[in-house]
Protein backbone atom coordinates (compact mmCIF):
# COMPACT_ATOMS: atom_id res chain seq x y z
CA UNK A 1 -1.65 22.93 -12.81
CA UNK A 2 -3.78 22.10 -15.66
CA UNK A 3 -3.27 26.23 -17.10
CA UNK A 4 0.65 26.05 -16.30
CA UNK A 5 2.01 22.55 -16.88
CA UNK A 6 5.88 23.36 -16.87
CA UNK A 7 5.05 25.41 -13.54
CA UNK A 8 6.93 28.37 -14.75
CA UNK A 9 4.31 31.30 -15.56
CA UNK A 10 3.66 30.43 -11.80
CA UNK A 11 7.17 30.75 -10.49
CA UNK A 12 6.53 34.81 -10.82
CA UNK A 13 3.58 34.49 -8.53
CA UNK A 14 4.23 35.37 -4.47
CA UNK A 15 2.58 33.00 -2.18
CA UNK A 16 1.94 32.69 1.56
CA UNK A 17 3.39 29.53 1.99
CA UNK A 18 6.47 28.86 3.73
CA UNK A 19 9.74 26.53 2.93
CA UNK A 20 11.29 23.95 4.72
CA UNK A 21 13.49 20.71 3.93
CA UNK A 22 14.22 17.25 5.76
CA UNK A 23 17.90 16.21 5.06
CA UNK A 24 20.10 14.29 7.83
CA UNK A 25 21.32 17.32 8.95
CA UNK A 26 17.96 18.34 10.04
CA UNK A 27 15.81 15.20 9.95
CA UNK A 28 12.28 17.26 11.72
CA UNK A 29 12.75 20.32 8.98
CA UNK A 30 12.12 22.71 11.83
CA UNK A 31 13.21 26.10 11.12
CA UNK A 32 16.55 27.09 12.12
CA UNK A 33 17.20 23.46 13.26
CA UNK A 34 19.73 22.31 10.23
CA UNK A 35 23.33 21.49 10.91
CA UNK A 36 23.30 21.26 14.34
CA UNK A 37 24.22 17.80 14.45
CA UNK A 38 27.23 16.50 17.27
CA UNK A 39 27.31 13.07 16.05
CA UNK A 40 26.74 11.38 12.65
CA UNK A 41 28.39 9.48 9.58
CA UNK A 42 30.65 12.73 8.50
CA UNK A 43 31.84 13.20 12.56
CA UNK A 44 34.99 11.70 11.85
CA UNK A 45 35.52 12.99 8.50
CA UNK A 46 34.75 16.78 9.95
CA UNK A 47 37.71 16.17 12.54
CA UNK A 48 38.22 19.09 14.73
CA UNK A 49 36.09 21.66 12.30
CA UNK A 50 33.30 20.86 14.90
CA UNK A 51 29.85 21.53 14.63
CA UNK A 52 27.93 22.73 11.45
CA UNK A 53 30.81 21.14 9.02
CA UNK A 54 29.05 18.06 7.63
CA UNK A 55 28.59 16.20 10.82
CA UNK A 56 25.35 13.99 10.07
CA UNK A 57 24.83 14.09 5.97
CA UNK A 58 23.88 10.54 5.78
CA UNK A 59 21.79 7.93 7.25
CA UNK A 60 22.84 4.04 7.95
CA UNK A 61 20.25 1.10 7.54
CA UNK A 62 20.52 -1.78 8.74
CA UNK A 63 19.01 -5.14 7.39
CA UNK A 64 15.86 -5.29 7.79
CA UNK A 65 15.30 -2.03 9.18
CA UNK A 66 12.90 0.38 7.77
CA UNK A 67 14.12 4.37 8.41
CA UNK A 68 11.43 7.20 8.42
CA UNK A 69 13.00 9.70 6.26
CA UNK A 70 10.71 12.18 7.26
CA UNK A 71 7.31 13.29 9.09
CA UNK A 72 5.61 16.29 8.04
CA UNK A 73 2.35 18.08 9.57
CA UNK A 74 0.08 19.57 6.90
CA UNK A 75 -1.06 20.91 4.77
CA UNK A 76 1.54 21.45 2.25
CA UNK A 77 3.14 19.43 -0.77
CA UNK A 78 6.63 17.95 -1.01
CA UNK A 79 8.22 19.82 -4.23
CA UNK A 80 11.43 17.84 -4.44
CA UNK A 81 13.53 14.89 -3.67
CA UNK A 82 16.77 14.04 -4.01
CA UNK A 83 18.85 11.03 -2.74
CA UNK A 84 21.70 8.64 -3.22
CA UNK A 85 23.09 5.74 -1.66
CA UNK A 86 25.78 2.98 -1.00
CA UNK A 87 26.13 0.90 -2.98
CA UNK A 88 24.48 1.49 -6.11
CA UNK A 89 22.61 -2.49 -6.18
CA UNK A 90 20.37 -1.19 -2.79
CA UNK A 91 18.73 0.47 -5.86
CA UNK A 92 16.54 -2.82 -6.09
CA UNK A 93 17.17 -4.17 -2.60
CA UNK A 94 15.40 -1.07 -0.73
CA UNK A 95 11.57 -0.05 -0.98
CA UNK A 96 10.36 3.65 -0.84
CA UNK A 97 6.99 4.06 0.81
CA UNK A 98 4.75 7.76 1.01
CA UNK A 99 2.05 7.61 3.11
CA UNK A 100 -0.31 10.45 2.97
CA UNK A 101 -2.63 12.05 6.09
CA UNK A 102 -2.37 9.34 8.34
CA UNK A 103 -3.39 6.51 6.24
CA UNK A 104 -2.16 3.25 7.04
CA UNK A 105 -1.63 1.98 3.68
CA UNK A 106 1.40 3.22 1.21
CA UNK A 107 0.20 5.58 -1.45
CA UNK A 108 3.66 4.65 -2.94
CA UNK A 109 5.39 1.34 -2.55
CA UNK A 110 8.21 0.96 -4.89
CA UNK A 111 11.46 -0.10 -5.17
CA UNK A 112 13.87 3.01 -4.60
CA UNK A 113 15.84 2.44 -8.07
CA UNK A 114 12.68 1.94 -9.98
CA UNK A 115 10.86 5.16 -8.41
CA UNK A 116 13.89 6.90 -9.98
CA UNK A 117 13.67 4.87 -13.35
CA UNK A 118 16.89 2.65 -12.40
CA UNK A 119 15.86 -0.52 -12.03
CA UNK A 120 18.75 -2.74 -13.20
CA UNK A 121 21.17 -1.61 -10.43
CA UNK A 122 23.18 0.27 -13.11
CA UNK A 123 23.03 4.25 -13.35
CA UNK A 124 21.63 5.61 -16.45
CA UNK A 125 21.19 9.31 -17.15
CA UNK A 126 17.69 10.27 -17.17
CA UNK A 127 16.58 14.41 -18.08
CA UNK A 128 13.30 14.64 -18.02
CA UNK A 129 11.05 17.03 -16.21
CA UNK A 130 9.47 15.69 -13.38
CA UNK A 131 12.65 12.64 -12.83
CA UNK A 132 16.33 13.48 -12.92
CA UNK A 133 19.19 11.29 -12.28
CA UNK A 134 22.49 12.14 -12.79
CA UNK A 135 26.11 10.98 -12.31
CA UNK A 136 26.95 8.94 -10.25
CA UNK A 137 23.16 7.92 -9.35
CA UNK A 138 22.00 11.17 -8.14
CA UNK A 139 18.09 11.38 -8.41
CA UNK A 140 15.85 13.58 -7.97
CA UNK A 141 12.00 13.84 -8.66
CA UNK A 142 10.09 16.79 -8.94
CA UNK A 143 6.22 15.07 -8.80
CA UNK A 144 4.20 17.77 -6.77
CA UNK A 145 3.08 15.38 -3.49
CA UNK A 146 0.14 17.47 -1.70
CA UNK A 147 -1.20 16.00 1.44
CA UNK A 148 -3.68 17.90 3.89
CA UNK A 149 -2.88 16.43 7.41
CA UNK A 150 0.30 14.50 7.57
CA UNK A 151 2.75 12.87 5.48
CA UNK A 152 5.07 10.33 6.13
CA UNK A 153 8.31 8.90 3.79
CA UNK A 154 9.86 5.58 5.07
CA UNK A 155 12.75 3.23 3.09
CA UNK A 156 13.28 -0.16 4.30
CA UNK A 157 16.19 -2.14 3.51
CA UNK A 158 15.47 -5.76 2.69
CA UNK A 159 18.97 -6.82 2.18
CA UNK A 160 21.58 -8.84 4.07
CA UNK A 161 24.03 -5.69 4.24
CA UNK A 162 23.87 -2.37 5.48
CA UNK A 163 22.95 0.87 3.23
CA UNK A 164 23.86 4.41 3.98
CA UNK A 165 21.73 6.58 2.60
CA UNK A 166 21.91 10.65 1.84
CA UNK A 167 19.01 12.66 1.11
CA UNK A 168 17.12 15.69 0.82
CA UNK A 169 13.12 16.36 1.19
CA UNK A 170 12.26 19.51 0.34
CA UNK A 171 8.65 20.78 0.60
CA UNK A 172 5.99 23.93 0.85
CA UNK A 173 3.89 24.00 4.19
CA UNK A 174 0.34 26.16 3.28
CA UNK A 175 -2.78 25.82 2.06
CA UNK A 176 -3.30 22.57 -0.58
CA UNK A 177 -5.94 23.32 -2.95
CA UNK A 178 -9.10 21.66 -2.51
CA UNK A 179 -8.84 19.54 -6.30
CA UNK A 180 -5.66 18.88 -5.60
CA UNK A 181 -4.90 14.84 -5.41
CA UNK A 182 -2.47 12.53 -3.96
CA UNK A 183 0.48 11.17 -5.65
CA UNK A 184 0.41 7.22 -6.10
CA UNK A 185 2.92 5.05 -7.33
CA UNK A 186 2.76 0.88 -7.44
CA UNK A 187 5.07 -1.70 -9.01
CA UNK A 188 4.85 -5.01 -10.87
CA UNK A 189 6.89 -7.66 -11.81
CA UNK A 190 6.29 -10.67 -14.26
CA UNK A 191 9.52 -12.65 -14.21
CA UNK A 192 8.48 -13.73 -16.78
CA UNK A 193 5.39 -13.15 -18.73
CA UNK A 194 3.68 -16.28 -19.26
CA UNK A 195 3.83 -17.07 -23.10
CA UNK A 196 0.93 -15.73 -24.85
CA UNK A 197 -0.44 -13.65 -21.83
CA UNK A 198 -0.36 -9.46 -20.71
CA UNK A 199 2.18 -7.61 -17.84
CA UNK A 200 -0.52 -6.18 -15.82
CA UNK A 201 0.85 -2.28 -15.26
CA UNK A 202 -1.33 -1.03 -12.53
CA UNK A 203 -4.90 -3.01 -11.28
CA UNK A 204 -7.60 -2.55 -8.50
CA UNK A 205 -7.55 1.43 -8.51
CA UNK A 206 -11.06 2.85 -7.76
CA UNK A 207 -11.70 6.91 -7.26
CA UNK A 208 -11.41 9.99 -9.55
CA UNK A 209 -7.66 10.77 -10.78
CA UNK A 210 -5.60 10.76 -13.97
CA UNK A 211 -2.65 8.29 -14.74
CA UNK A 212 0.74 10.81 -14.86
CA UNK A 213 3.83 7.91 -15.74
CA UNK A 214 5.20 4.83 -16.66
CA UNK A 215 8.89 3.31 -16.38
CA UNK A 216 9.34 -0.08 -17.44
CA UNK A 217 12.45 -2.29 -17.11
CA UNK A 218 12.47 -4.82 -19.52
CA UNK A 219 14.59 -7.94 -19.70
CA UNK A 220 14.41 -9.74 -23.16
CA UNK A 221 13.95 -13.45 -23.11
CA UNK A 222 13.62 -14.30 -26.51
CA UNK A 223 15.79 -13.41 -29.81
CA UNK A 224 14.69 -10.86 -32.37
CA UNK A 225 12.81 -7.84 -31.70
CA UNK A 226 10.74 -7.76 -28.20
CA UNK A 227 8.85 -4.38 -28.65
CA UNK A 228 5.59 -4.68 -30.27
CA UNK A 229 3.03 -4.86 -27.15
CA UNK A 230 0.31 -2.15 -26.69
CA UNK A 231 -0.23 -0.62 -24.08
CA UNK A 232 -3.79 -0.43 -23.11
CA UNK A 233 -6.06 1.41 -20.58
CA UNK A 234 -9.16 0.21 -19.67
CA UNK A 235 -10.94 2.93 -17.71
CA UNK A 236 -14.29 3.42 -15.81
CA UNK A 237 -15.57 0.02 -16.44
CA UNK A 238 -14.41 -0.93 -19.18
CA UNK A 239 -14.23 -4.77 -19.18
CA UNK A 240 -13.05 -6.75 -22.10
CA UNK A 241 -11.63 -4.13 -24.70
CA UNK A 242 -9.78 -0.97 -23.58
CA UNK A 243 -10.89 3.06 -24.21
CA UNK A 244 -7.26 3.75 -25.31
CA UNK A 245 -4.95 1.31 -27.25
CA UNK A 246 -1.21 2.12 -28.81
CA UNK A 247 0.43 0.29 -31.49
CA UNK A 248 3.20 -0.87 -29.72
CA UNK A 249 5.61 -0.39 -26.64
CA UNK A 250 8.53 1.93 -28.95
CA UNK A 251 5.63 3.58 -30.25
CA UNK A 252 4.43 4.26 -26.57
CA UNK A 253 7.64 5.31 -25.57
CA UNK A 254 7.83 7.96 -28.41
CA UNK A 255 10.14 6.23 -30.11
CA UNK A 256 9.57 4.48 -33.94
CA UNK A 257 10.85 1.33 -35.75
CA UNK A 258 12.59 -0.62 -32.87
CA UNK A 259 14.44 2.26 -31.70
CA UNK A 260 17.09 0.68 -34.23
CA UNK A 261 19.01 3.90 -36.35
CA UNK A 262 20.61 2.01 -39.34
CA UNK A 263 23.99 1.09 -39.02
CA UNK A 264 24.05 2.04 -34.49
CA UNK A 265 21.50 0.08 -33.58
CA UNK A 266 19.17 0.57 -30.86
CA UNK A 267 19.79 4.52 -29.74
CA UNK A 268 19.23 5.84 -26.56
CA UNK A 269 17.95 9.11 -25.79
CA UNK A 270 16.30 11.24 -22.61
CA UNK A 271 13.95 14.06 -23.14
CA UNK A 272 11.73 15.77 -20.79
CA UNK A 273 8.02 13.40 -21.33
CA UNK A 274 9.60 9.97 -22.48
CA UNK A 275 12.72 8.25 -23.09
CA UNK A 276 14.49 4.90 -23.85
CA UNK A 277 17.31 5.82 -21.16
CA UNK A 278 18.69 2.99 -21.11
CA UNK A 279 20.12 0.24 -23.09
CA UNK A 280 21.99 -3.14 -21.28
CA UNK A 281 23.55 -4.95 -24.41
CA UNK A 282 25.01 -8.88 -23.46
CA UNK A 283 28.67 -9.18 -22.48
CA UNK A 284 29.06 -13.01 -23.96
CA UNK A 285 29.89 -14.42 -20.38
CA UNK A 286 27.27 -13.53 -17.50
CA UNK A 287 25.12 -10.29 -18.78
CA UNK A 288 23.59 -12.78 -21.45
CA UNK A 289 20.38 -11.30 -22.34
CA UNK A 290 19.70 -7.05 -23.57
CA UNK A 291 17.77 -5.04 -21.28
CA UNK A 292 16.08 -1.87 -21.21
CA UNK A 293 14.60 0.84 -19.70
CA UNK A 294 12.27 3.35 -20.53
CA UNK A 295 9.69 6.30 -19.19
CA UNK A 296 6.76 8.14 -20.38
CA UNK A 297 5.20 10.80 -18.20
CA UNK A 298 2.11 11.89 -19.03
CA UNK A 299 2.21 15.87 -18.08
CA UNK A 300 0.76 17.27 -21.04
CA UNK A 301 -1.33 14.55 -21.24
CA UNK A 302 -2.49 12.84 -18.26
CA UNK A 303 -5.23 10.20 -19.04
CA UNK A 304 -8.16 11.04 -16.44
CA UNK A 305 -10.90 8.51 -14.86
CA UNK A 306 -13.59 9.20 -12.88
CA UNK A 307 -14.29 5.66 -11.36
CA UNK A 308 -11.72 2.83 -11.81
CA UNK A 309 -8.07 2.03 -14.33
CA UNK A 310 -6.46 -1.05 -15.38
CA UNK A 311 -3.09 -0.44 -17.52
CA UNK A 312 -1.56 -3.92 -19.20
CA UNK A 313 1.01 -4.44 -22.00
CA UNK A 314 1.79 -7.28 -24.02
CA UNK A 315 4.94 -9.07 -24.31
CA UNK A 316 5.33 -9.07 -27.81
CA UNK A 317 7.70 -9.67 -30.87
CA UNK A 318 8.37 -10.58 -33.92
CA UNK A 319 9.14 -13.92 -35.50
CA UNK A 320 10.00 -15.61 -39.39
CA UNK A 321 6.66 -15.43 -41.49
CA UNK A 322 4.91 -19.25 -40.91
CA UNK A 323 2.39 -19.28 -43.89
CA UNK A 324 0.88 -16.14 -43.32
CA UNK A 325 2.46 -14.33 -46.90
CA UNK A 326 4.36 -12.29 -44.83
CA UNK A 327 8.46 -12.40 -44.33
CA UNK A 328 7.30 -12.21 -40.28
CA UNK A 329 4.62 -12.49 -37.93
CA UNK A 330 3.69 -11.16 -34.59
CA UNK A 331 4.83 -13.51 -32.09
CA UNK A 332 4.07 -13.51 -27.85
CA UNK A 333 6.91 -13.30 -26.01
CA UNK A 334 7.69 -14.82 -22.07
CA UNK A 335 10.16 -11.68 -21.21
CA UNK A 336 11.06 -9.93 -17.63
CA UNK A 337 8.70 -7.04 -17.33
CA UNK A 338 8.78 -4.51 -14.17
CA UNK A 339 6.33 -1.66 -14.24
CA UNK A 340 5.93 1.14 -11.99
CA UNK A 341 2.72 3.36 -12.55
CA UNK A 342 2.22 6.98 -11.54
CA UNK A 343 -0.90 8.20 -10.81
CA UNK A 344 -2.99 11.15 -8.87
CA UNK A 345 -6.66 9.66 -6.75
CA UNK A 346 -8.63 11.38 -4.83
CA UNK A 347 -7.87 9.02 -1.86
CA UNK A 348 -4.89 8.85 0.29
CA UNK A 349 -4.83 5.42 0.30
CA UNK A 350 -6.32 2.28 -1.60
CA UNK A 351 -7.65 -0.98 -0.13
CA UNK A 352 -6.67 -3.12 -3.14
CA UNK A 353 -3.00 -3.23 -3.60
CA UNK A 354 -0.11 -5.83 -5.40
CA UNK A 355 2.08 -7.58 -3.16
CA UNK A 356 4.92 -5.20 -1.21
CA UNK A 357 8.24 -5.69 -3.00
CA UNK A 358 10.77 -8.03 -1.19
CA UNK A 359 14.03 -9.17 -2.29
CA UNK A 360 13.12 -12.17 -4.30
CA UNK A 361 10.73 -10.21 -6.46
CA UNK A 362 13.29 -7.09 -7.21
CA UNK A 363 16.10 -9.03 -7.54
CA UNK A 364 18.19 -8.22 -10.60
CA UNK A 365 19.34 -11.64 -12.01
């Protein structure tokens, strides 16, 4: 991975391993098992055409019910996934967990819209490398997931009202490399930010790795701009200042000067490391404040630790000038900040963990 980052001088390369996929038309991936479904959520649609014409390509969930989208025996890694549902606002009413060889614990907890980088319950293109998501909330993400003994993929629904769900799992079974790590993912809220304080991004991670993505969502609380937090990791002990500082969250996000062209204002745009994908302006009646959301995936340049990371950002803007010779100042901000962090350990599982998600904390309001 670290020789071939895009993955394609490998793609030429045979290998011994074998393919398989998990989809609700074949929900073990055994081969030669798919579409052999007599009953399912496309029966009555397929009519008389019988078996093997659509018969089970969706899942229902009911409240409170948590569905194992799939079980896999290693070793092998999961190479793609793709998924959509019913409606579109389970987005931030369902939570995605991966649990890797048998540990108890979530390596990924996340809400499913956020995992995808849609957390306001409203589909934005994203076309980057490694996450996808297309019309009408397609997504797909293509972060290798190794595992040597077992993984596991679960969604629970915490909502009042059922979700139907349609998805694919598609993954490699063979021999995993013995540097390879596992795939983790955690998510944050701070609704708000207390005034004058940091989001925390990711916390309590101990182990060898490297840091791979962020996606914020970010609900502005205050007028003017909102964007000048850095972020800031503080890695392998450090304690009161951080190893590696930005300048400032647009600056993060590859973008420059508020994101504001002259004369359109703030201007999307999706490439394949980072993007500002998404831009929710007011409607003057009940969408009354602007949100955002945006992704940076460190591929090319994965920030590695050997013993612990801490990622915050500051909610920070800027205000009039207040005796300071200056026609502004910096100014702390108390806006909605979600975070989900990517990351690769060397542990399947960690002991120190945020809360799970439940539907107060991911609601979109």
């Amino acid at each position: 991975m670290l020789d071939d980052p895009t993955g394609l001088q490998s793609l030429a390369r045979r290998s011994s391993r074998v393919s398989r996929s998990i989809s609700a038309e074949n929900r073990t991936g055994e081969k030669g098992r798919g579409a052999m479904a007599t009953e399912g959520t496309g029966a009555r649609a397929a009519g008389a055409l019988g078996q093997g014409w659509k018969i089970s390509p969706s899942i229902s969930i009911a409240p409170g019910e948590t569905a194992v989208l799939g079980e896999i025996d290693g070793p092998g890694v999961i190479t793609h996934v793709w998924c959509t549902t019913a409606p579109h606002r389970a987005w931030r009413s369902t939570v995605l967990r991966m649990y890797w060889d048998g540990a108890e614990a979530p390596a990924v907890e996340v809400p499913l819209g956020d995992f995808f980088c849609q957390g306001w319950n409203t589909f934005s293109q994203v076309s980057s490398q490694t996450v996808a998501v297309n019309p009408n909330g397609g997504f797909n993400a293509y972060w290798p997931m190794p595992f040597r003994a077992a993984a596991r993929l679960t969604l629970e629904n915490v909502s009042a009202e059922d979700v139907i769900l349609y998805y694919q799992i598609d993954y490699e079974l063979g021999d995993v490399a013995d540097d390879a790590a596992y795939l983790h993912a955690q998510w944050r809220r701070s609704h708000p930010v207390p005034r004058g304080e940091v989001h925390t991004v990711l916390d309590g991670v101990e182990g060898a790795g490297h840091y791979v993505g962020t996606y914020l969502a970010w609900g502005v609380n205050d007028p003017g701009w909102w964007g000048e937090g850095e972020l800031k990791f503080y890695l392998d002990g450090d304690d009161e200042f951080p190893t590696i500082c930005g300048t400032g969250t647009e600056d993060y996000f590859g973008g420059a000067w508020n994101f504001d062209v002259p004369g359109h204002g703030y201007t999307t745009f999706t490439t394949p490391y980072l993007g500002l994908h998404q831009v929710l302006r007011p409607d003057g009646l009940y969408a009354s404040q602007q949100r955002f959301g945006m992704y940076r995936w460190h591929v090319l340049d994965p920030v590695r630790f050997g013993a612990d990371l801490r990622v915050t950002v500051q909610s920070l803007g800027i205000g009039p000038g207040h005796h300071n010779g200056l026609p502004h100042r910096y100014r702390p901000t108390s806006d909605d900040i979600a975070s989900t962090a990517l990351f690769y350990l060397d542990t399947p599982a960690l002991t120190r963990r945020p809360p799970a998600p439940d539907l107060m904390a991911m609601e979109v309001d």
